[in-house]
Protein backbone atom coordinates (compact mmCIF):
# COMPACT_ATOMS: atom_id res chain seq x y z
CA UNK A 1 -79.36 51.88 27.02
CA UNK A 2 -77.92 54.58 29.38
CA UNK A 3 -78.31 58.23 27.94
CA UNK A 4 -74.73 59.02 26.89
CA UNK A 5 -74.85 62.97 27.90
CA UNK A 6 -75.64 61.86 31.27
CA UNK A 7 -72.53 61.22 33.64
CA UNK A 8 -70.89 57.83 33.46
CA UNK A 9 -71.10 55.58 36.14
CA UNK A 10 -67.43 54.36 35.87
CA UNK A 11 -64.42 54.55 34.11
CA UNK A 12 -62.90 51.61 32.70
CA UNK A 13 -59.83 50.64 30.59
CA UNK A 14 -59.70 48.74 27.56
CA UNK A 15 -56.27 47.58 26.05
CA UNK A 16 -56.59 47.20 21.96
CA UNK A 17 -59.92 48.88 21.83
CA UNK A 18 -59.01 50.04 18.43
CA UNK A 19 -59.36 46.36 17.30
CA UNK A 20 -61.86 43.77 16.31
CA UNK A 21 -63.61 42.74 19.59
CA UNK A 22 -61.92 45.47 21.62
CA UNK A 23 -63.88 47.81 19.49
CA UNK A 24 -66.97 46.34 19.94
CA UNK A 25 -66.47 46.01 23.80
CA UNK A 26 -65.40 49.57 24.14
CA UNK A 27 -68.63 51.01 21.79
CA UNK A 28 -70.88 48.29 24.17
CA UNK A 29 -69.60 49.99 27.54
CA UNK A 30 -70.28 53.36 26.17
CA UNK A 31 -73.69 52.30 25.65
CA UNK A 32 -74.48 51.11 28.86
CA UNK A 33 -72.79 54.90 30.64
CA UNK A 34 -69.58 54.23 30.82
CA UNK A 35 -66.61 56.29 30.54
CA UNK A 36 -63.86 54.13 28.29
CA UNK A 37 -59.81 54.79 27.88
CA UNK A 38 -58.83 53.29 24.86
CA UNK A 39 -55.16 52.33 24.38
CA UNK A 40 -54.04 50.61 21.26
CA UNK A 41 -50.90 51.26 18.90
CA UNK A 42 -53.49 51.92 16.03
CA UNK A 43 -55.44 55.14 15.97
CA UNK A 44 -59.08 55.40 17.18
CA UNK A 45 -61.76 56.28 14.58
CA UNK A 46 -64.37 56.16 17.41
CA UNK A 47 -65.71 59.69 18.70
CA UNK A 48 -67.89 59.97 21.67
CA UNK A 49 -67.96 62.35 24.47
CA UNK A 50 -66.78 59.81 27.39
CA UNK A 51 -64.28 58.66 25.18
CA UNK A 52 -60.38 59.19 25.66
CA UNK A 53 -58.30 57.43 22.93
CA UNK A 54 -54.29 57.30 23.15
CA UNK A 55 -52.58 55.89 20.81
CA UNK A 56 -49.62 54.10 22.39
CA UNK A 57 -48.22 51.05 23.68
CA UNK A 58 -48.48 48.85 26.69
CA UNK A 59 -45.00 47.94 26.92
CA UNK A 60 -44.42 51.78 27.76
CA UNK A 61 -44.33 51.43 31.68
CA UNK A 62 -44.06 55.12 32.13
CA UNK A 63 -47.29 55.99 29.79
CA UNK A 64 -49.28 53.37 31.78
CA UNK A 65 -48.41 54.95 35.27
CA UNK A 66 -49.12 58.41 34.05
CA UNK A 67 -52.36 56.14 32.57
CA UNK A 68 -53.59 55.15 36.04
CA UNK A 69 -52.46 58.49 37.48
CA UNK A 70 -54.96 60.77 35.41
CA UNK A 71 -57.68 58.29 35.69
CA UNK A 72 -59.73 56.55 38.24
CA UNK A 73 -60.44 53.04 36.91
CA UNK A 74 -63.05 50.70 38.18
CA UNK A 75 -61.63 47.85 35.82
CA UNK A 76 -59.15 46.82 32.75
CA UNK A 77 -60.29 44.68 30.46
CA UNK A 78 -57.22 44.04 28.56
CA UNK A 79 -57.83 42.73 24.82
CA UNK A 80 -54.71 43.72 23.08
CA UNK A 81 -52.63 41.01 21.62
CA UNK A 82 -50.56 40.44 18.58
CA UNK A 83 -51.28 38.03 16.75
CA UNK A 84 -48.96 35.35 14.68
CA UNK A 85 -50.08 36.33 10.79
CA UNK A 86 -49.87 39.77 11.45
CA UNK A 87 -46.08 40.44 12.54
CA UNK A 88 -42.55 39.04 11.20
CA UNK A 89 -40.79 39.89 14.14
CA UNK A 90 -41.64 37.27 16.88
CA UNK A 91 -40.08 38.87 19.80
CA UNK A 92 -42.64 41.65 19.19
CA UNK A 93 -45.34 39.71 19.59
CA UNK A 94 -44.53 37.89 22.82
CA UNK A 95 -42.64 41.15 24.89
CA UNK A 96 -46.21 42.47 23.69
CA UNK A 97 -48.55 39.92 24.94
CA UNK A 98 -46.52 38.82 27.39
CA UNK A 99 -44.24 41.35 29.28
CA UNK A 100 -47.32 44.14 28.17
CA UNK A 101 -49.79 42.02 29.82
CA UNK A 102 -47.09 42.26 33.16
CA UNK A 103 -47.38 45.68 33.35
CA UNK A 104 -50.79 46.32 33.16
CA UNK A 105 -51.52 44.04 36.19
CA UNK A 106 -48.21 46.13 37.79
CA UNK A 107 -49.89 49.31 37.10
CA UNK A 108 -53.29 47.64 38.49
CA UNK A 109 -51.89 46.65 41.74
CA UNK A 110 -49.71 49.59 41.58
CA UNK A 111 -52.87 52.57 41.23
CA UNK A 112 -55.47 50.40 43.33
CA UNK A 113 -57.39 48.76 40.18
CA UNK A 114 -58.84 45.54 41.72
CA UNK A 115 -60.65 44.07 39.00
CA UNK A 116 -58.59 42.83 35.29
CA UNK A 117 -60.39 40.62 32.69
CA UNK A 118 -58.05 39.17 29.98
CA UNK A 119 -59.21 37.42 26.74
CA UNK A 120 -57.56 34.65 26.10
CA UNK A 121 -57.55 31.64 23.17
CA UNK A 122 -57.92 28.01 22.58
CA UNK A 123 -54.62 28.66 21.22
CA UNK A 124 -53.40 27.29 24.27
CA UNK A 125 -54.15 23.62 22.68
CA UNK A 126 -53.27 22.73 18.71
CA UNK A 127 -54.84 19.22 19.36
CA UNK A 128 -58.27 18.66 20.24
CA UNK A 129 -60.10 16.11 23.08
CA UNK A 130 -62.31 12.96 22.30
CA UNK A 131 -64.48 15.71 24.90
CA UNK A 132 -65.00 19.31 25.63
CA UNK A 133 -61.78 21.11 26.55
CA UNK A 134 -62.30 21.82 30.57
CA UNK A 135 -60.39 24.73 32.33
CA UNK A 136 -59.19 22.35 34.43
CA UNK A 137 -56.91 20.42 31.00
CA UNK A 138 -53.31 21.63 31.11
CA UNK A 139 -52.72 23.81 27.80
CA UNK A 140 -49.89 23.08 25.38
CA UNK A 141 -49.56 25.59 22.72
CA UNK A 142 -47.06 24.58 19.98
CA UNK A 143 -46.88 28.29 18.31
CA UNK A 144 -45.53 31.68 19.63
CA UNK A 145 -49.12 33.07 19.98
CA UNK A 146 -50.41 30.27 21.93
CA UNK A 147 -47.43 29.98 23.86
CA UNK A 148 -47.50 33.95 24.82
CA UNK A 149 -51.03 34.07 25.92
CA UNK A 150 -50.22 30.52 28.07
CA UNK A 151 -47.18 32.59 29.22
CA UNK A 152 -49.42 36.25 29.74
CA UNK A 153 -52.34 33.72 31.60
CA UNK A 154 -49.28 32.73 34.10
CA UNK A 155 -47.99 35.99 34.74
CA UNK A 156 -51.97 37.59 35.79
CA UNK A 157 -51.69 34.35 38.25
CA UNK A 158 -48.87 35.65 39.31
CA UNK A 159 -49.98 39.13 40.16
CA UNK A 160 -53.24 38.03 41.67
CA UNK A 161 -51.03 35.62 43.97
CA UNK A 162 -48.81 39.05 45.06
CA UNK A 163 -51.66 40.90 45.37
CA UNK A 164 -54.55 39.14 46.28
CA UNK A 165 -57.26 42.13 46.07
CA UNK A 166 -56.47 42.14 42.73
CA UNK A 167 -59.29 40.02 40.82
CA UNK A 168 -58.10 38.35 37.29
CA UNK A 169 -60.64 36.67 35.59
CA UNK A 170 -59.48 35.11 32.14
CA UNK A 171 -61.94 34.19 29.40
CA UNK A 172 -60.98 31.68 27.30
CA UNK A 173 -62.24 32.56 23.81
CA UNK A 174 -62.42 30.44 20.67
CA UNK A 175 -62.50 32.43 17.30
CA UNK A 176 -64.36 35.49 17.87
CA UNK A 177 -66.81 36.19 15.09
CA UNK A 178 -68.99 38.85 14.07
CA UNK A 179 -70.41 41.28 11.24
CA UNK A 180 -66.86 42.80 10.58
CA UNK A 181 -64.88 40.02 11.66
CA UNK A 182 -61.98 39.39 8.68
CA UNK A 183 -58.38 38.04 9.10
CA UNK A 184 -58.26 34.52 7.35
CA UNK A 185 -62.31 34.49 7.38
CA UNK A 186 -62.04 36.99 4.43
CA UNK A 187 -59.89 34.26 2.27
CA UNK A 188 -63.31 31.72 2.28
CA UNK A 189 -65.47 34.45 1.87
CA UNK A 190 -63.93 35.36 -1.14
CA UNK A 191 -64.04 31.82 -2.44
CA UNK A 192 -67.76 31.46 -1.62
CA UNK A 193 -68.73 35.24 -2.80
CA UNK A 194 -66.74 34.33 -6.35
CA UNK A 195 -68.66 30.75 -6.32
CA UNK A 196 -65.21 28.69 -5.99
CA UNK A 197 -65.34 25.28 -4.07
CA UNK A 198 -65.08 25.71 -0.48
CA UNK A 199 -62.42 23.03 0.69
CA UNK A 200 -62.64 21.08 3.69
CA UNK A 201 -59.83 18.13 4.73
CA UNK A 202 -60.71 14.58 5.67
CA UNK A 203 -64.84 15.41 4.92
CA UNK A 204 -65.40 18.31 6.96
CA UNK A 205 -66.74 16.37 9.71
CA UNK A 206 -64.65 17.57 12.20
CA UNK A 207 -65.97 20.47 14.77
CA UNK A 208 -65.17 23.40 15.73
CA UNK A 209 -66.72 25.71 18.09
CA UNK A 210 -66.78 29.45 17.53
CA UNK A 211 -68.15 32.50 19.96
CA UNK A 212 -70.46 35.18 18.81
CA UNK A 213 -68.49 38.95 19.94
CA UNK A 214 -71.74 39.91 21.24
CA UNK A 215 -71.77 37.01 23.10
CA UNK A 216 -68.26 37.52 24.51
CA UNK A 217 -68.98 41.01 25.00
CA UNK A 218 -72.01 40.38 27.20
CA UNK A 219 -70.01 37.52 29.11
CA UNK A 220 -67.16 40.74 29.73
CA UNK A 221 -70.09 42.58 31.49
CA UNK A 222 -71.42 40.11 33.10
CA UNK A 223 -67.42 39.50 35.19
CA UNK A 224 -67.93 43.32 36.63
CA UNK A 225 -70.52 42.13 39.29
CA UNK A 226 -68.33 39.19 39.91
CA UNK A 227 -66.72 39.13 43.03
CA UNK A 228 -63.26 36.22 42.16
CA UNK A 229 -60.83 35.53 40.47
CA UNK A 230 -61.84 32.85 37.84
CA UNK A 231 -60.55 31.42 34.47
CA UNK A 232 -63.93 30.54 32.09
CA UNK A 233 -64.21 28.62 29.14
CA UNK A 234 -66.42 30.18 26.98
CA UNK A 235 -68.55 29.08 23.48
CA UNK A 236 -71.17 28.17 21.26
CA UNK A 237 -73.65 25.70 21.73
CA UNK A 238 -74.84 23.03 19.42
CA UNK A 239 -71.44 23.18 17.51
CA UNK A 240 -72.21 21.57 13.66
CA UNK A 241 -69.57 19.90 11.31
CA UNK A 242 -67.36 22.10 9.38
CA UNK A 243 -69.22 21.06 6.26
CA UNK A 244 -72.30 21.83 8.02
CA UNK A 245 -71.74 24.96 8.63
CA UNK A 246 -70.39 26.00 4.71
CA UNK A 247 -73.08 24.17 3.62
CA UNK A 248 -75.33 26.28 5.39
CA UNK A 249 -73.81 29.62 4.84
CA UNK A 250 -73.28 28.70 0.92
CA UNK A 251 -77.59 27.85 1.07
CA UNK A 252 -78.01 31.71 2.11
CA UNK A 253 -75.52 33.43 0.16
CA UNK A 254 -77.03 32.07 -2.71
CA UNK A 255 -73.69 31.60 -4.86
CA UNK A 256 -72.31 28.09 -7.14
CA UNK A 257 -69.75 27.51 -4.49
CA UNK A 258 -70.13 24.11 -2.82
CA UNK A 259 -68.23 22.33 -0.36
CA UNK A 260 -65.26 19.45 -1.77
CA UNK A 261 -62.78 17.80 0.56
CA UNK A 262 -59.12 17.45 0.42
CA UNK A 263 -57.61 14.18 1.38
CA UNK A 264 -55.82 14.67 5.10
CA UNK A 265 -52.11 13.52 5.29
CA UNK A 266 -51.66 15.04 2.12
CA UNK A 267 -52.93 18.59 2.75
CA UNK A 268 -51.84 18.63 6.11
CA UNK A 269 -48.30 18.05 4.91
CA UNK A 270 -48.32 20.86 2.14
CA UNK A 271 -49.86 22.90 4.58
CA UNK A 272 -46.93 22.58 6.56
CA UNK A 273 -44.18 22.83 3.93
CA UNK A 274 -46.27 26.37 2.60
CA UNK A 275 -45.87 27.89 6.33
CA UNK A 276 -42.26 27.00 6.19
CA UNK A 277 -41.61 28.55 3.30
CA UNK A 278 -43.46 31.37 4.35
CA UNK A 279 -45.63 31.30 1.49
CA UNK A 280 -49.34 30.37 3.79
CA UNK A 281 -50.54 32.55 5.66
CA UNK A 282 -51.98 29.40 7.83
CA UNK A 283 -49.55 28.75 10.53
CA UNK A 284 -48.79 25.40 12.82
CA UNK A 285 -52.14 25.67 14.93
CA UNK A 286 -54.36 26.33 12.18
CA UNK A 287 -52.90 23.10 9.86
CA UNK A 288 -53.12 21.36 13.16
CA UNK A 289 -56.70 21.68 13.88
CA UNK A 290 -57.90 22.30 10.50
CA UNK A 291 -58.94 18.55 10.43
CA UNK A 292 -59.50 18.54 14.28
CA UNK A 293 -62.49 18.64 16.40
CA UNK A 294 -62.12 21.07 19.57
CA UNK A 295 -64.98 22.21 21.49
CA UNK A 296 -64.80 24.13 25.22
CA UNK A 297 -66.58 22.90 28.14
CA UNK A 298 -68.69 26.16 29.14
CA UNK A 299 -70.46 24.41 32.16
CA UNK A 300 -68.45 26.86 34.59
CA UNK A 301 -69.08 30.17 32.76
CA UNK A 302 -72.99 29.15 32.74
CA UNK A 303 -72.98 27.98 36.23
CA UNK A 304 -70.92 30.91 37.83
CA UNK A 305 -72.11 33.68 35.77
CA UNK A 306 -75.68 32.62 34.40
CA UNK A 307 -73.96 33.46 31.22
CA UNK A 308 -75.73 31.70 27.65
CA UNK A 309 -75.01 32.25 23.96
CA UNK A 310 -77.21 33.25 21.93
CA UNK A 311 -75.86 32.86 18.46
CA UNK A 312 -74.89 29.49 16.62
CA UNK A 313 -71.64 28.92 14.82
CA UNK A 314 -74.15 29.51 11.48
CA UNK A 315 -75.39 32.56 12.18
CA UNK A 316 -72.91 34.65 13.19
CA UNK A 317 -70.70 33.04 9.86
CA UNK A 318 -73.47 34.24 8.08
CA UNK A 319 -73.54 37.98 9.95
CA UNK A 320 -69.80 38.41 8.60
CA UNK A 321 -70.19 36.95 5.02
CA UNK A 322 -72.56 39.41 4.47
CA UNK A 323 -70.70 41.75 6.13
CA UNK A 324 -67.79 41.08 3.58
CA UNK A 325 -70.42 40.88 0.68
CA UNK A 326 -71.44 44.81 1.19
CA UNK A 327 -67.70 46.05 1.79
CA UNK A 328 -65.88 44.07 -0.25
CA UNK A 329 -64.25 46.32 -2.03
CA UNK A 330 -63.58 48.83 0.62
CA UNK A 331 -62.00 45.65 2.85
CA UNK A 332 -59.61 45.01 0.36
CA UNK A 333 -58.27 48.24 0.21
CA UNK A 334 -57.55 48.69 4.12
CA UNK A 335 -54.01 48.58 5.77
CA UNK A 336 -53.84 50.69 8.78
CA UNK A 337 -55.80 48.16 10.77
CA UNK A 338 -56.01 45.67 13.20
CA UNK A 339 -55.57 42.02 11.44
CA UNK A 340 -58.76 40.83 12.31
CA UNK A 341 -60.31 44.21 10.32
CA UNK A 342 -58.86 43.35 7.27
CA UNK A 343 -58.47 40.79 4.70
CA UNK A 344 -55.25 38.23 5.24
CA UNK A 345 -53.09 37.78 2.55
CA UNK A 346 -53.95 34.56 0.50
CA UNK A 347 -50.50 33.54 -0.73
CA UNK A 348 -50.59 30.41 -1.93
CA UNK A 349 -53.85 29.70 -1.19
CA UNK A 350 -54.39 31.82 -4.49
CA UNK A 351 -53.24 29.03 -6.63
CA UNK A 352 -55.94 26.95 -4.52
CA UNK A 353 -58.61 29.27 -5.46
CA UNK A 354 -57.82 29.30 -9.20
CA UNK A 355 -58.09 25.79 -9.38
CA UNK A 356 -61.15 25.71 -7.59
């Protein structure tokens, strides 16, 4: 770990580092010297002395350029995104992720910034392979998030092809988990904390891959020595069944919950009735895949990078269900947040829970 008083070796931008994972990147660079500009629409509660938060948005073209102006940045990793659960107005989310994500590679190319890494999602499929999902498959989102980060993916293609010293590498990321990671997660943790059944549909024996942040965050280090443009799968390894993994997380927590399973067509088609109703907080890709099986291939990130995970989709569960265990109270009572920092509304899930 670099000494922090010391002067930092570069400064770098990170989009939503008031966030989830764009917290943890931005407190990970500061460790290792640099200096960070945070810019996020929610207010940073980090304070360190190579530090510079603004509260703002991305969309604002003029903020960016005077952004750029006042700053000399080796690289943007850009992590902001809205997300589906967390908004009611749709065309917020995509000018957001979409025309935002355009104007940070415009003020990139525009201020001399040759290297952008963008997080991504296998949001970009709502159906999963007999095989690992390859960078190489053709994505086909079905909801507006998946759809604006296909859409934000095609416009850093874009800007790379106009300005070629301009270096985009995309990370494809499945969930991101991690002590502190919340959202939906924080609905089964409540049902395992409280001992209810944990449900799974069609027997749980579908998989589905997760990504330890620490992992991720390493990975985003790792893409400053490297010298392309790239687009990387990225993932755990040894990826269990979904009952697998409860099981295994129920076994540590110590509490009477236990994993029961829901029959498929069934569930799948209340599931979909509750979202239209707008009484779920579960939305088309997450009924989708809830019964699916979707892994990444992450044979090019390993190859190209030397990049490995460390963490299996049961232990880093486990980090942030005992993360939720010591907070609970305190998680519940947050607002001012990014979604993935706080607990999702239930909805009708509730009724689920009281039955369980």
């Amino acid at each position: 770990m670099t000494d922090t008083q010391s002067s930092p070796r570069y400064e770098i931008l990170v989009t939503g580092g008031s966030g989830f994972f764009g917290g943890i990147l931005k407190r990970r660079l500061l460790d290792e010297g640099f200096a960070v500009t945070n810019i996020d629409l929610v207010a940073d509660d980090d304070r360190h002395a190579h530090l510079t938060s603004i509260q703002g948005d991305i969309r604002n073209e003029a903020l960016l350029d005077q952004l750029f102006s006042q700053h000399n940045f080796a690289a943007v990793y850009h992590v902001a995104a809205m997300l589906a659960h967390d908004i009611k107005d749709e065309r917020q989310l995509w000018t957001s992720n979409v025309d935002g994500t355009r104007l940070v590679a415009d003020a990139c190319i525009k201020h001399g910034v040759h290297k952008l890494i963008f997080t991504s999602t296998n949001c970009l499929w709502a159906e999963g392979f007999e095989r690992p999902v390859t960078e190489d498959d053709e994505p086909a989102p079905i909801e507006v998030y998946g759809k604006s980060k296909w859409e934000a993916e095609l416009e850093l293609e874009h800007a790379h092809a106009e300005c070629p010293e301009l270096q985009v590498v995309i990370i494809r990321c499945p969930t991101i988990i991690s002590s502190g990671r919340l959202g939906l997660l924080a609905i089964l943790f409540e049902f395992i904390e409280d001992g209810k059944k944990v449900w799974v549909v069609g027997g749980g024996q579908n998989r589905y891959q997760f990504i330890a942040a620490e992992d991720l965050t390493l990975a985003c280090l790792m893409c400053l020595n490297y010298e392309k443009s790239a687009t990387f799968n990225i993932g755990s390894d040894a990826v269990p069944t979904m009952a697998q993994m409860y099981q295994g997380v129920i076994r540590q927590a110590g509490t009477k919950s236990r994993v029961a399973t829901l029959p498929e067509a069934p569930t799948l088609a209340l599931m979909q009735l509750a979202h239209k109703l707008g009484v779920s907080p579960l939305g088309p890709y997450h009924y989708r895949m809830i019964s699916k099986s979707f892994e990444f291939d992450t044979t090019r990130i390993k190859r190209e990078l030397g990049w490995q995970p460390t963490l299996t989709n049961e232990q880093m569960m486990l980090r942030a269900f005992l993360y939720y265990r010591d907070n609970r109270r305190q998680i519940h009572g947050r607002s001012d947040v990014s979604a993935h920092s706080k607990a999702a509304p239930m909805g009708i899930i509730r009724l689920l829970k009281w039955i369980s």
